[in-house]
C-alpha atoms as a PDB file:
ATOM      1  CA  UNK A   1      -1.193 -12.583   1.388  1.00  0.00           C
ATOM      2  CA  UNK A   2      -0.599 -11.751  -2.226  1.00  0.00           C
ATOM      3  CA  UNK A   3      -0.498 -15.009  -3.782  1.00  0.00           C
ATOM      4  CA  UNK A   4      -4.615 -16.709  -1.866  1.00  0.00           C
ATOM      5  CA  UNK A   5      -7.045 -14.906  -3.845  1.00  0.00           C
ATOM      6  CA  UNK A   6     -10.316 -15.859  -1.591  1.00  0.00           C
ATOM      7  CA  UNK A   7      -8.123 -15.044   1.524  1.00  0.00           C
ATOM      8  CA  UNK A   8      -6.503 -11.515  -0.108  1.00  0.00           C
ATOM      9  CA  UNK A   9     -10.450 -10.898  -0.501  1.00  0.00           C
ATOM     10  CA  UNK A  10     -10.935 -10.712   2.620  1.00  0.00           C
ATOM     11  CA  UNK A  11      -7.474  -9.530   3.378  1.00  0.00           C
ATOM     12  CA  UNK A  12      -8.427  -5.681   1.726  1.00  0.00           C
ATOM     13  CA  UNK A  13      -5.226  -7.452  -0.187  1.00  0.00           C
ATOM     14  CA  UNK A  14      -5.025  -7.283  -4.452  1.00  0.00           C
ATOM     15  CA  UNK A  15      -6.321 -10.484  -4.892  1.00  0.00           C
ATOM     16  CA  UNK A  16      -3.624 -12.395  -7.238  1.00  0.00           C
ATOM     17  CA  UNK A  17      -4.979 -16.326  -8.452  1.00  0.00           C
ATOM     18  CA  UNK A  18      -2.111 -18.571  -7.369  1.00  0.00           C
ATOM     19  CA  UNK A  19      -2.233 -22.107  -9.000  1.00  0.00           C
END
């Protein structure tokens, strides 16, 4: 989940704004 920055949040993903 790359590309859902509230998600990648709580992911422990880099959180990358997507439109």
């Amino acid at each position: 989940n790359a590309h859902n920055f509230p998600l990648d949040l709580a992911a422990g993903e880099a959180p990358a704004i997507n439109g």
